[in-house]
Protein backbone atom coordinates (compact mmCIF):
# COMPACT_ATOMS: atom_id res chain seq x y z
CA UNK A 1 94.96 81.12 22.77
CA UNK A 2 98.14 83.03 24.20
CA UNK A 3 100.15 81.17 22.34
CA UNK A 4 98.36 82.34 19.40
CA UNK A 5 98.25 85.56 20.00
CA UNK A 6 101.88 86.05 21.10
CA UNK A 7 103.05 83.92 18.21
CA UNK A 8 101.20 86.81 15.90
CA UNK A 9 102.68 89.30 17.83
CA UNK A 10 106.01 88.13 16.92
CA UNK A 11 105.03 87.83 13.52
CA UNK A 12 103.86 91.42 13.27
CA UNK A 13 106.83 92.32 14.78
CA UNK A 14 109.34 90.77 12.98
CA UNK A 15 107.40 92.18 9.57
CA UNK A 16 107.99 96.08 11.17
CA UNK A 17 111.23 95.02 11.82
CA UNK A 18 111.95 93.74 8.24
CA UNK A 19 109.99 96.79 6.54
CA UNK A 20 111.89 99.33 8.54
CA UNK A 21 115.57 97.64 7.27
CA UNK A 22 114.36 97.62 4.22
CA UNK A 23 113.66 101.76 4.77
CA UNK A 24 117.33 102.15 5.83
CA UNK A 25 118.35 100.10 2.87
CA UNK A 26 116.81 101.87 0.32
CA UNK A 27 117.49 102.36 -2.35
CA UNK A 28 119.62 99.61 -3.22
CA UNK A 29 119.86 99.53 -6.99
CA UNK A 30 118.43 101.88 -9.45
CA UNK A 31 114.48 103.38 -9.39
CA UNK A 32 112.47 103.25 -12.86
CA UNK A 33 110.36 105.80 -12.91
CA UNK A 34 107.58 105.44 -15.57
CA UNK A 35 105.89 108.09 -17.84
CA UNK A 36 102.66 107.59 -19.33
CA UNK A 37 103.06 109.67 -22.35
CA UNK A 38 105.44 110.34 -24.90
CA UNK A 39 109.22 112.11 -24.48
CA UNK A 40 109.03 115.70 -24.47
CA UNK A 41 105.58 116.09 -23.13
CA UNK A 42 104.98 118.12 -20.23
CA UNK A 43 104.59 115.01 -18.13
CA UNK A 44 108.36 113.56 -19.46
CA UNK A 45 110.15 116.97 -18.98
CA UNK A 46 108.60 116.81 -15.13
CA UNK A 47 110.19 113.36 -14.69
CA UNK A 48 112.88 113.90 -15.85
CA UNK A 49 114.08 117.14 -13.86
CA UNK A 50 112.90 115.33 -10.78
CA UNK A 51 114.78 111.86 -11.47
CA UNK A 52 117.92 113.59 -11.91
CA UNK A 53 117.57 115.11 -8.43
CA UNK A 54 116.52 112.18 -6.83
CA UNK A 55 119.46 110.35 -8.24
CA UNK A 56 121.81 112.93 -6.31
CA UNK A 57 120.04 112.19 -3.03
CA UNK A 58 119.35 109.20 -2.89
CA UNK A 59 123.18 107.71 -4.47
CA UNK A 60 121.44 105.76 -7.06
CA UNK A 61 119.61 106.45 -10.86
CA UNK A 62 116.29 106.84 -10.82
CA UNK A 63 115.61 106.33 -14.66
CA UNK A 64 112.85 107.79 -16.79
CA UNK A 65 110.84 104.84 -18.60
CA UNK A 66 108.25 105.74 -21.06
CA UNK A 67 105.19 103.37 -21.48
CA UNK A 68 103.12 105.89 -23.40
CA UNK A 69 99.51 105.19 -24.89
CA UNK A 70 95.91 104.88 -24.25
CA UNK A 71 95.52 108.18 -22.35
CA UNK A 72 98.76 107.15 -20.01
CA UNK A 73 97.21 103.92 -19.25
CA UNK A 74 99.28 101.45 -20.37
CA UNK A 75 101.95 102.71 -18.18
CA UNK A 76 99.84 102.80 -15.31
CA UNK A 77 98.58 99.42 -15.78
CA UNK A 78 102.46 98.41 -15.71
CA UNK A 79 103.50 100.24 -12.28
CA UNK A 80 100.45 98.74 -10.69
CA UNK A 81 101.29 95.15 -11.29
CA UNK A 82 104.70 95.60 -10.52
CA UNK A 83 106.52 94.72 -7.30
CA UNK A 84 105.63 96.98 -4.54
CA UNK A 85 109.03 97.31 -3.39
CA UNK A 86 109.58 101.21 -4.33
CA UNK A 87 111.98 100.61 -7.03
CA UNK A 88 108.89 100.86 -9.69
CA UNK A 89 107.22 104.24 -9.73
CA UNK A 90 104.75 106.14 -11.72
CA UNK A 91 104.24 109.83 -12.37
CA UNK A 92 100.96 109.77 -12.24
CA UNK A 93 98.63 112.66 -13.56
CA UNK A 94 95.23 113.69 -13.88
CA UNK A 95 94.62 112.05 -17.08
CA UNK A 96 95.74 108.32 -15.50
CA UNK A 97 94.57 108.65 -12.16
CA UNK A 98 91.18 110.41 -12.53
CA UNK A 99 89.97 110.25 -16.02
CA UNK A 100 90.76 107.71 -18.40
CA UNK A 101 89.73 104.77 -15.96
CA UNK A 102 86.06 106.05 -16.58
CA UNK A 103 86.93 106.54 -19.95
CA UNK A 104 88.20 103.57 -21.21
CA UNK A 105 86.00 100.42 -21.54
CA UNK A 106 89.22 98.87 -19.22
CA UNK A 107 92.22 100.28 -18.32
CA UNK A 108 93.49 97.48 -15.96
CA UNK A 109 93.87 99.02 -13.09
CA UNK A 110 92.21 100.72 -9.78
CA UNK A 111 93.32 104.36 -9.57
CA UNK A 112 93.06 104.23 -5.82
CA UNK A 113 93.00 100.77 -4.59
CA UNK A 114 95.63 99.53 -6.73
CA UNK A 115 98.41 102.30 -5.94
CA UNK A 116 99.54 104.75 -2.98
CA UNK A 117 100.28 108.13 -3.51
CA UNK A 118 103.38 109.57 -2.53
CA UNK A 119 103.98 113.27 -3.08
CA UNK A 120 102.02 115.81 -5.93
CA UNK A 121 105.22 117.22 -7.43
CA UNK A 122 103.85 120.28 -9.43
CA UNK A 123 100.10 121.36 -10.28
CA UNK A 124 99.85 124.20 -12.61
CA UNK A 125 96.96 125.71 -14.14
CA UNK A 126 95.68 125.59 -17.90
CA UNK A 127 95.56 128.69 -20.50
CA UNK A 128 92.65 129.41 -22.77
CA UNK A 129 93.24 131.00 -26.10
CA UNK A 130 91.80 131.48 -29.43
CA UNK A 131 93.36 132.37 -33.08
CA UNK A 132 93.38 135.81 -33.05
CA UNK A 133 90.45 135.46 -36.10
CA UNK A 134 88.18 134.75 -33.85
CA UNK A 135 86.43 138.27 -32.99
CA UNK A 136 87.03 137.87 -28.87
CA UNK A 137 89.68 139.39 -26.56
CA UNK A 138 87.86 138.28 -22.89
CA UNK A 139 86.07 135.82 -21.78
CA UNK A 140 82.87 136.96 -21.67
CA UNK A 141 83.54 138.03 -25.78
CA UNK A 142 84.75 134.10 -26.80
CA UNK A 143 81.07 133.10 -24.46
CA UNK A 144 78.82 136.00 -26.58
CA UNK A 145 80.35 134.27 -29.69
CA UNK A 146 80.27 131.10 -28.98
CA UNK A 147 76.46 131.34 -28.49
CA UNK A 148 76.14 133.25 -31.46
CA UNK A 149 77.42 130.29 -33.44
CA UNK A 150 76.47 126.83 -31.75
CA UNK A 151 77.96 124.23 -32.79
CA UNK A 152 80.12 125.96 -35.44
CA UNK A 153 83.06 126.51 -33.66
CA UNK A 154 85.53 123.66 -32.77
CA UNK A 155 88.39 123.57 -29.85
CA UNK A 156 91.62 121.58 -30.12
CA UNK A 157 92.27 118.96 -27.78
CA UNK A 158 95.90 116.45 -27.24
CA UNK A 159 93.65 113.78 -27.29
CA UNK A 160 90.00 112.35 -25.71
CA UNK A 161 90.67 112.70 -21.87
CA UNK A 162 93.43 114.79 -22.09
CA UNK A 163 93.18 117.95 -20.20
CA UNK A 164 92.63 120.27 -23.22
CA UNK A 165 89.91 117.80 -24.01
CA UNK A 166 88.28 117.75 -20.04
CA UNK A 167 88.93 121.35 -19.10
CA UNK A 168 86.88 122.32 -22.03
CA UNK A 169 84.17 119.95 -21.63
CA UNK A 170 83.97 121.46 -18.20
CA UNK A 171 83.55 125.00 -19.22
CA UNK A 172 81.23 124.02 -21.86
CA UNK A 173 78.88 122.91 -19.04
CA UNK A 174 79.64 125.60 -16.92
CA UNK A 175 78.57 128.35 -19.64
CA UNK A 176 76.34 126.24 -21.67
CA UNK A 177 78.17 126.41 -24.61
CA UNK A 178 77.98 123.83 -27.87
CA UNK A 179 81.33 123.49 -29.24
CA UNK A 180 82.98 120.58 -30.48
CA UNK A 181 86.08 119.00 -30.17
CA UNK A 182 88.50 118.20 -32.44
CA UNK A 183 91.01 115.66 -30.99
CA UNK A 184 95.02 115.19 -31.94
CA UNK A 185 97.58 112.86 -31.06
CA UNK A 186 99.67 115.51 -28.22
CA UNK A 187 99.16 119.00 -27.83
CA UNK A 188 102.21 119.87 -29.97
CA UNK A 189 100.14 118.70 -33.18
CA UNK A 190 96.75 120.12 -32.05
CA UNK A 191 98.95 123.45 -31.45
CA UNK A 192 99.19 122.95 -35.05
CA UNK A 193 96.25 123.55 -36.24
CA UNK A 194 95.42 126.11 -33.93
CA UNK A 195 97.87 128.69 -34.86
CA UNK A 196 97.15 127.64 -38.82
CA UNK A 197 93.03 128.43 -37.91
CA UNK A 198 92.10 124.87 -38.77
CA UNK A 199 90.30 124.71 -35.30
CA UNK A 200 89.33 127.93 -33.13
CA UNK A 201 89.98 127.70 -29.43
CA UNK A 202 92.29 125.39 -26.99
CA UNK A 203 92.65 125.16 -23.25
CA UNK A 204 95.97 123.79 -22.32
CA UNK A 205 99.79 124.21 -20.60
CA UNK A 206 100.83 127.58 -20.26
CA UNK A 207 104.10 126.85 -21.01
CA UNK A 208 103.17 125.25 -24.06
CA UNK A 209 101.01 128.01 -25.45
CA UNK A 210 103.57 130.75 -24.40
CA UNK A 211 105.45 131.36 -27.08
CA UNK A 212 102.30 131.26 -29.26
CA UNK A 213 101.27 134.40 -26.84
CA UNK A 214 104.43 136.04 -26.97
CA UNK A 215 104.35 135.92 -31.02
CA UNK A 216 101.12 137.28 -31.34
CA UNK A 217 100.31 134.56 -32.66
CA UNK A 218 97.33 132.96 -30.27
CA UNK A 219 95.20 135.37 -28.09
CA UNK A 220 95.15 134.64 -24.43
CA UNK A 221 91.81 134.12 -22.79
CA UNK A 222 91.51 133.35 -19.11
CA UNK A 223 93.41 131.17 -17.20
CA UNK A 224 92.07 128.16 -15.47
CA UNK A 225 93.53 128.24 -11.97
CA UNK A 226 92.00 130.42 -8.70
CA UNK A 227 95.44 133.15 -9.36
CA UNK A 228 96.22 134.58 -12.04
CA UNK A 229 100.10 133.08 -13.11
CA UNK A 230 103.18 134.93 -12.57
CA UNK A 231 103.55 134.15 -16.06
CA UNK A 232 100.97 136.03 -17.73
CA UNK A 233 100.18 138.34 -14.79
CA UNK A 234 97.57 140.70 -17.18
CA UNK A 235 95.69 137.90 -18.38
CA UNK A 236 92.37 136.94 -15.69
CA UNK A 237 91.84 133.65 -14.40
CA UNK A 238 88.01 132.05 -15.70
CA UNK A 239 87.17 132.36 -11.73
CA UNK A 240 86.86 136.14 -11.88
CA UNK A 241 85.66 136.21 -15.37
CA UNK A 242 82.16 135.50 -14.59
CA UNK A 243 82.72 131.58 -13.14
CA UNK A 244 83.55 131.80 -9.74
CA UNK A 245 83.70 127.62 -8.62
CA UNK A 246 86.03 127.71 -11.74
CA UNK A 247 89.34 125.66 -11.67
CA UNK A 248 91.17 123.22 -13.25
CA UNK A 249 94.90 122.53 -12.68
CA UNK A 250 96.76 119.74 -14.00
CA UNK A 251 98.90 118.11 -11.76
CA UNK A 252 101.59 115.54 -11.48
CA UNK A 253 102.47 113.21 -8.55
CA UNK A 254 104.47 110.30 -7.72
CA UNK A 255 102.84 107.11 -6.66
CA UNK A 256 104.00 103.78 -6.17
CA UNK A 257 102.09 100.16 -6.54
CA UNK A 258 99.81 99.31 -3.15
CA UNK A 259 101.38 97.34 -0.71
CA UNK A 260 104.80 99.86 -0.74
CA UNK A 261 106.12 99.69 2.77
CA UNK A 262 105.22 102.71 4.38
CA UNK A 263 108.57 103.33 5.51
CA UNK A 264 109.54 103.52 2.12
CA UNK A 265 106.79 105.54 0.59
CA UNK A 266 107.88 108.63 3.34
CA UNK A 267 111.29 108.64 2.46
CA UNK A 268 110.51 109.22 -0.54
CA UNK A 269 107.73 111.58 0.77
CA UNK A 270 110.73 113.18 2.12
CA UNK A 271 113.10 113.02 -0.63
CA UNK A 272 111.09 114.69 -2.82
CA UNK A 273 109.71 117.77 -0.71
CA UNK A 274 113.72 118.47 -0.27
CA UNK A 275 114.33 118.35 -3.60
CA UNK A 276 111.37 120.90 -4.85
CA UNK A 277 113.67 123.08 -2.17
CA UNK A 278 116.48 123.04 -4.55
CA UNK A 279 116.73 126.82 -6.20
CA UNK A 280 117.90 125.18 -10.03
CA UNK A 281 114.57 122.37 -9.65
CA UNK A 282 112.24 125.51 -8.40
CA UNK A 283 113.43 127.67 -10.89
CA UNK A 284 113.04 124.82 -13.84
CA UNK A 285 109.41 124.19 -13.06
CA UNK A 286 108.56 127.92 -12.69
CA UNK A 287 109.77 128.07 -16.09
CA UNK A 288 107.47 125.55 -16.60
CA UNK A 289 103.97 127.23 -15.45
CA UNK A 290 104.20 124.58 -12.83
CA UNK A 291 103.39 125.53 -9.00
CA UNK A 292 105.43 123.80 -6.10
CA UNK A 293 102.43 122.63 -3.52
CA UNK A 294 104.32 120.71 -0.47
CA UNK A 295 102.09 118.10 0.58
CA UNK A 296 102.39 114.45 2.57
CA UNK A 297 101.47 110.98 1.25
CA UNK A 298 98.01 111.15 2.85
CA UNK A 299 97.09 114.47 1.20
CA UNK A 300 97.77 113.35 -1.87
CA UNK A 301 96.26 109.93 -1.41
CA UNK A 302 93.15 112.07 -0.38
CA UNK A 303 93.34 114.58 -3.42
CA UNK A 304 93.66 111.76 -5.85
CA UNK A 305 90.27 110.17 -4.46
CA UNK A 306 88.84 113.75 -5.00
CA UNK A 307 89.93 113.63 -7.97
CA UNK A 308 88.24 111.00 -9.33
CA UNK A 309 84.74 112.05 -7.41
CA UNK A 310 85.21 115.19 -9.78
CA UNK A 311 86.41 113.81 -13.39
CA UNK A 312 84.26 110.47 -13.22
CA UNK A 313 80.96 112.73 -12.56
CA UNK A 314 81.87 114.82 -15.54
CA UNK A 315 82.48 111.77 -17.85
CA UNK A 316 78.87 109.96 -16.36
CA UNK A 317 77.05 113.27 -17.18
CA UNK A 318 78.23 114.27 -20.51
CA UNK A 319 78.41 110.33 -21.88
CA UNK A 320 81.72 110.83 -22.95
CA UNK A 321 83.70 107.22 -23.71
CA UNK A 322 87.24 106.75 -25.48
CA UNK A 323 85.63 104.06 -27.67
C-alpha cells in the first residue's frame, strides 16, 4: 500500500512539476484568440485592442480568429474542443456563455463545465432609445405608451439572444409590457431600421447608438446599468426610473477550454489585469462605453455560473427558443 501511495505521490508531483514549466514557458508560439461574431462588432473591436496588448507582453501574437454564427456558438463550440493548452482562447460574452446554450436546441458545448474563466475584460451597460416619433422623452412616457398600444409597437433586436433581444425581453417582464420583437442579422442593420422608423424602440451598446444621440437622430431613454455612464451623464439609468433590481450589462471575458493548467490560466489572469492598466487600452474602451472591472479567475468563473442562473430562468419563463 506505501508503495502505492508514494508511487502516486510522485506522480502528482512530477505533473505540478511539468504544469508549472510549462507556466514559465508560456507562451511559446502564437495565441488564437477566437470571436464569436462578425469583424467590427463590439465583441471583435474588444479582441482586438486586447490581443495587440497581449502580444507586447507576452513576446508573441495573440491573433484574432473569427468563428461567427449561431448566436457566437459555433466559435464557442470550437475553443471548447480544442487543446487545453492556453494557446486557444475565447472571448466569451453573455450571449455564448449564458444565453444561447438554453436557446439553441444544441450548441455543443457546456458553458461552465466545458471551459474556465479567466479574466471579464470590460462590462458596459446597454442604452434604450426610441425614434424620436414615438411621443416619449422618459421612461415612464415610452411605459404609459407602450400600454396604450399593446402589441402595436415593435423593438429592434441584432438577433434572437442577442442582448438587444434579452435586455428587452427582461424589461418587458419587469413592466408588463407587450411589445414585439423584430430581429436583424447585427445591430448595425437593426440600427437601420430604427433611425428610418421601420421599428420603434432598441436597447443596445452605447457606443453604438451614440452618434444616433448626438444627431438627434434617436432619443435616449434610460440606461441599463446601476450608474448612469460618463457618456451620457443627463440621461437616467432604468434603476432609478421606477425599476430599482434593474440591470443589465453586457460583458466580455476571456476563457480558455477546461483542463488549462492553472498556472497558465493566472498568468494570463495577470497579463491581462496589467494590460487594462495601460492609459491608450483604458482610454480605447472608455471610448467604447465599456467599464474596466478587475477581477480574478474565480470571480469570473463564479459570475459566469450566475450568469446562466439569470438568462436560462428568463428563457424557461418566457418560452423563448432560437428554432
Amino acid at each position: 500500500m506505501w508503495r502505492i501511495r508514494f508511487f502516486c505521490g510522485a506522480v502528482l508531483a512530477l505533473f505540478v512539476q511539468a504544469a508549472a514549466q510549462a507556466a514559465d514557458d508560456y507562451p511559446a508560439k502564437p495565441i488564437n484568440l477566437v470571436v464569436g461574431f462578425t469583424a467590427g462588432g463590439p465583441t471583435d473591436s474588444a479582441a482586438r485592442i486586447l490581443a495587440q496588448q497581449l502580444g507586447r507582453q507576452l513576446g508573441q501574437s495573440v491573433v484574432v480568429q473569427t468563428r461567427a454564427g449561431a448566436g457566437g456558438s459555433i466559435g464557442a463550440n470550437y475553443v471548447a474542443k480544442s487543446d487545453p493548452d492556453g494557446y486557444t482562447l475565447y472571448l466569451a460574452v453573455q450571449t455564448t456563455h449564458a444565453v444561447a446554450p438554453y436557446l439553441y436546441p444544441d450548441v455543443g458545448y457546456d458553458p461552465i463545465k466545458d471551459f474556465t474563466g479567466i479574466v471579464r475584460v470590460v462590462h458596459n451597460p446597454l442604452l434604450m432609445v426610441v425614434n424620436p416619433e414615438v411621443p416619449a422623452n422618459n421612461l415612464s412616457e415610452l411605459v404609459a405608451y407602450l400600454k396604450a398600444n399593446p402589441g402595436k409597437v415593435n423593438f429592434a433586436t441584432g438577433g434572437i439572444g442577442s442582448s438587444p433581444h434579452m435586455s428587452m425581453e427582461l424589461f418587458k417582464k419587469a413592466a408588463g409590457l407587450d411589445i414585439m420583437p423584430v430581429h436583424y442579422k447585427g445591430d448595425a442593420a437593426a440600427q437601420v431600421d430604427l433611425l428610418s422608423g421601420r421599428v420603434s424602440v432598441m436597447m443596445s451598446s452605447i457606443s453604438g447608438l451614440l452618434a444616433g444621440v448626438q444627431d438627434g437622430k434617436l432619443r435616449p431613454i434610460a440606461v441599463s446599468g446601476r450608474t448612469r455612464s460618463p457618456l451620457l451623464p443627463d440621461v437616467p439609468t432604468i434603476a432609478e426610473s421606477g425599476y430599482p433590481d434593474f440591470e443589465v450589462i453586457t460583458w466580455f471575458g476571456l476563457v480558455a477550454p477546461a483542463g488549462t493548467p492553472q498556472p497558465v490560466i493566472d498568468r494570463l489572469n495577470h497579463e491581462v489585469l496589467a494590460a487594462l492598466k495601460v492609459p491608450a487600452v483604458r482610454q480605447q474602451y472608455t471610448k467604447m462605453g465599456f467599464e474596466i472591472v478587475p477581477n480574478s479567475s474565480a470571480e469570473f468563473t463564479r459570475f459566469i455560473a450566475d450568469e446562466n442562473v439569470k438568462w436560462s430562468g428568463l428563457i424557461k419563463e418566457l418560452n423563448l427558443s432560437a428554432e
